[in-house]
Protein backbone atom coordinates (compact mmCIF):
# COMPACT_ATOMS: atom_id res chain seq x y z
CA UNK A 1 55.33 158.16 98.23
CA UNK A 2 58.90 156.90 96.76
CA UNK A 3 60.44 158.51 93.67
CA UNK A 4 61.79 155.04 91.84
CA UNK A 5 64.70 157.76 90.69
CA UNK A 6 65.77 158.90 94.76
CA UNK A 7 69.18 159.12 92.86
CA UNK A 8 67.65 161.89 91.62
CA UNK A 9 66.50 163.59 94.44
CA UNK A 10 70.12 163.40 96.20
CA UNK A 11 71.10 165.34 93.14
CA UNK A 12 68.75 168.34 93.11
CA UNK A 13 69.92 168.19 97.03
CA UNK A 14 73.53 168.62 96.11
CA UNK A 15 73.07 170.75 93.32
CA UNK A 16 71.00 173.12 95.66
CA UNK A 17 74.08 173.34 98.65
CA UNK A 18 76.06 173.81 95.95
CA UNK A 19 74.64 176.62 94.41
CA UNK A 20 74.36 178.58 98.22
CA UNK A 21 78.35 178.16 98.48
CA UNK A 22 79.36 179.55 94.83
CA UNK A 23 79.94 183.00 95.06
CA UNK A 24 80.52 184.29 91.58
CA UNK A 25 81.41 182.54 88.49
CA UNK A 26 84.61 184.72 87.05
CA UNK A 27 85.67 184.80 83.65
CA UNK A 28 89.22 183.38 82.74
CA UNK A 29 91.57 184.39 80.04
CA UNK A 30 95.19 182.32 80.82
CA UNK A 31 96.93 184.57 77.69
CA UNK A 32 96.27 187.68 80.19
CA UNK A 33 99.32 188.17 83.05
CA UNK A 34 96.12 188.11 85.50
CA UNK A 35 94.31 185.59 83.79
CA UNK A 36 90.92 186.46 86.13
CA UNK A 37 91.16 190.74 85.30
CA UNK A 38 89.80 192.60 86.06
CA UNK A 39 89.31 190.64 89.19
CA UNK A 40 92.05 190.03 91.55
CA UNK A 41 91.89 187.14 94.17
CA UNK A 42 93.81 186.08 96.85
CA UNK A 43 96.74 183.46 96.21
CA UNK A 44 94.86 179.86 96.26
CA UNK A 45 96.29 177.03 98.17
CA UNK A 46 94.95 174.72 95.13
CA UNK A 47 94.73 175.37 91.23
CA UNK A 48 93.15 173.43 88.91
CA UNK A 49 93.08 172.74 85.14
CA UNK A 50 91.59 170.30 83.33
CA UNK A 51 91.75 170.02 79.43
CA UNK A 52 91.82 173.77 78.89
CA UNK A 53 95.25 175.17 77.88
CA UNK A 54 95.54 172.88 75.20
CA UNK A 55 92.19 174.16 74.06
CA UNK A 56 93.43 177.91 74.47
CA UNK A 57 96.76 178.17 73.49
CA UNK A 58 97.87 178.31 69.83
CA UNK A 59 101.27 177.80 69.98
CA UNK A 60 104.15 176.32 73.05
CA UNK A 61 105.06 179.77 73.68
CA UNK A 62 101.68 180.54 74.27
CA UNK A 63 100.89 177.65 76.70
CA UNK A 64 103.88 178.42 78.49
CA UNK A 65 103.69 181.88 78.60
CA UNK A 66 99.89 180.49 80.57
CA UNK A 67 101.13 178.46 82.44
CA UNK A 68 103.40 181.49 84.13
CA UNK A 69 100.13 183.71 84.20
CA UNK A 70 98.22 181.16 85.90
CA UNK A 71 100.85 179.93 88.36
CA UNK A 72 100.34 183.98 89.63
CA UNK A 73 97.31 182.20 91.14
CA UNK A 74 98.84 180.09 93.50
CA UNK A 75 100.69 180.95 96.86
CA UNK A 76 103.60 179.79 96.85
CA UNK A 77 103.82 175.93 98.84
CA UNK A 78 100.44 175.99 97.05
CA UNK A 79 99.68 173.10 94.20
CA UNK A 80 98.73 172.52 90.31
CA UNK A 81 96.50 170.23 90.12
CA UNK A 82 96.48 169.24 86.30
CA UNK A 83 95.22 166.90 83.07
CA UNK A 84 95.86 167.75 79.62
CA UNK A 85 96.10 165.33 76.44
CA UNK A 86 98.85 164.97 74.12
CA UNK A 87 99.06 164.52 71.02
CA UNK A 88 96.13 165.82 69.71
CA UNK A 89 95.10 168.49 67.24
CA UNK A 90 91.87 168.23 67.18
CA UNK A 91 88.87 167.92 69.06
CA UNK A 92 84.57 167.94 68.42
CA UNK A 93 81.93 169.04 70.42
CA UNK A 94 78.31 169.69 69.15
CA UNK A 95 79.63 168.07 65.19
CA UNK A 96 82.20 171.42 65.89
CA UNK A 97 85.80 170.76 65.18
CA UNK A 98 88.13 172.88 67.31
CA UNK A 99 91.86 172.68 66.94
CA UNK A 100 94.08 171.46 69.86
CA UNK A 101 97.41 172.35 70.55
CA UNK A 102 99.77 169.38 70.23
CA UNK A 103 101.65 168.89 72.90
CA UNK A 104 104.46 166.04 74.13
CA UNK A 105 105.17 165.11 77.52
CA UNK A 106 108.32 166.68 77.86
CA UNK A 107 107.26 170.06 76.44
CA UNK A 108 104.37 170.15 79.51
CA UNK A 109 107.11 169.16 82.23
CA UNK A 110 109.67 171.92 81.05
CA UNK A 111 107.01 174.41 81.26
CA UNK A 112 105.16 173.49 84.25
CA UNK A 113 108.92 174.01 86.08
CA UNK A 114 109.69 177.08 84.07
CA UNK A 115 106.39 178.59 85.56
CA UNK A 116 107.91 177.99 88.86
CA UNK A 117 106.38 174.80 90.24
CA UNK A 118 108.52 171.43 91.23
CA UNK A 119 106.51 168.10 89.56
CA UNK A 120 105.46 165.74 92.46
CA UNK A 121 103.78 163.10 90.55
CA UNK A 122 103.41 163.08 86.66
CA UNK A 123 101.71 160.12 85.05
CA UNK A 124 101.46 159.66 81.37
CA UNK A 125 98.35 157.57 80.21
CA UNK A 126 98.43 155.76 76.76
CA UNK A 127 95.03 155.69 75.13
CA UNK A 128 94.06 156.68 71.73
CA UNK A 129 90.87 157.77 71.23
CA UNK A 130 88.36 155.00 70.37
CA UNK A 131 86.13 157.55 67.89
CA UNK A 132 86.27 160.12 66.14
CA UNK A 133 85.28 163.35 68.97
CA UNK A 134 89.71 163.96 69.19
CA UNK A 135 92.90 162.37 67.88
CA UNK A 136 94.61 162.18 71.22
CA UNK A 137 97.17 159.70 72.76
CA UNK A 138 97.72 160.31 75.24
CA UNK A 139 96.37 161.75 78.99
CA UNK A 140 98.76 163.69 81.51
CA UNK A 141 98.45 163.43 85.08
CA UNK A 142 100.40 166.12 87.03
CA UNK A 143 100.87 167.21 90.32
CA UNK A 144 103.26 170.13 91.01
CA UNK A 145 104.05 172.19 94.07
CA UNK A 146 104.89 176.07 93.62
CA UNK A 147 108.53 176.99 94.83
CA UNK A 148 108.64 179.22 97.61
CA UNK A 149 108.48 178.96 101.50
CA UNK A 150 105.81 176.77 103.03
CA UNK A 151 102.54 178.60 104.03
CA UNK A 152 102.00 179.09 107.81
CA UNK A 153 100.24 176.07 109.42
């Protein structure tokens, strides 16, 4: 017998290999110098982070100041991998309103460097949001390598 959803089916499949590889799910507090404490982890080649410090930081000193404590996270030659919006200050989720730090293009490239990374690629996306769940304009696309010597191949 066919499912008419095997869509479905590759899913549960996926979801299942996925859940034998995770390890542990770690809590994550960027304001903290080791943002994964009391935890400590090896240097990763490859960070990642998505629409979160706007969400977490109140203020630029703040996000920078993050951006420092999470770069401890990555060996050096390693990579931030990273979206955020800009100009927003607010966001919804669940008819919640959450404030969003605003944020400017310029103000994310000085402190990506200041935490020790070189940009690779940064790409600045114009869109507005087309309801009311955020007042964004804009999405930012970075890549940025850590300074330091190469890791070993």
């Amino acid at each position: 017998m066919h499912s008419i959803f095997p869509l479905r089916e590759k899913w549960a499949e996926k979801e299942e290999k996925l859940r034998k590889k995770v390890k542990q799910v770690l809590k994550c507090d960027v304001r903290k110098p080791n943002p994964l404490a009391p935890v400590t982890l090896p240097a990763a080649d490859c960070l990642l982070s998505t629409l979160c410090l706007e969400a977490a930081c109140k203020d630029l000193g703040t996000f920078r100041a993050a951006l420092k404590n999470i770069s401890s996270l990555v060996k050096p030659g390693g990579h931030l991998v990273m979206v955020t919006v800009l100009k927003e200050t607010y966001y919804v989720v669940d008819q919640h309103s959450f404030s969003c730090l605003y944020l400017d293009q310029e103000s994310v490239e000085e402190a990506i460097k200041d935490a020790g990374f070189d940009i690779k690629f940064i790409k600045e996306i114009q869109e507005h949001s087309p309801n009311t769940f955020s007042d964004f304009g804009a999405l930012l696309h970075v890549v940025a390598r850590k300074r330091g010597p190469k890791p070993a191949q």
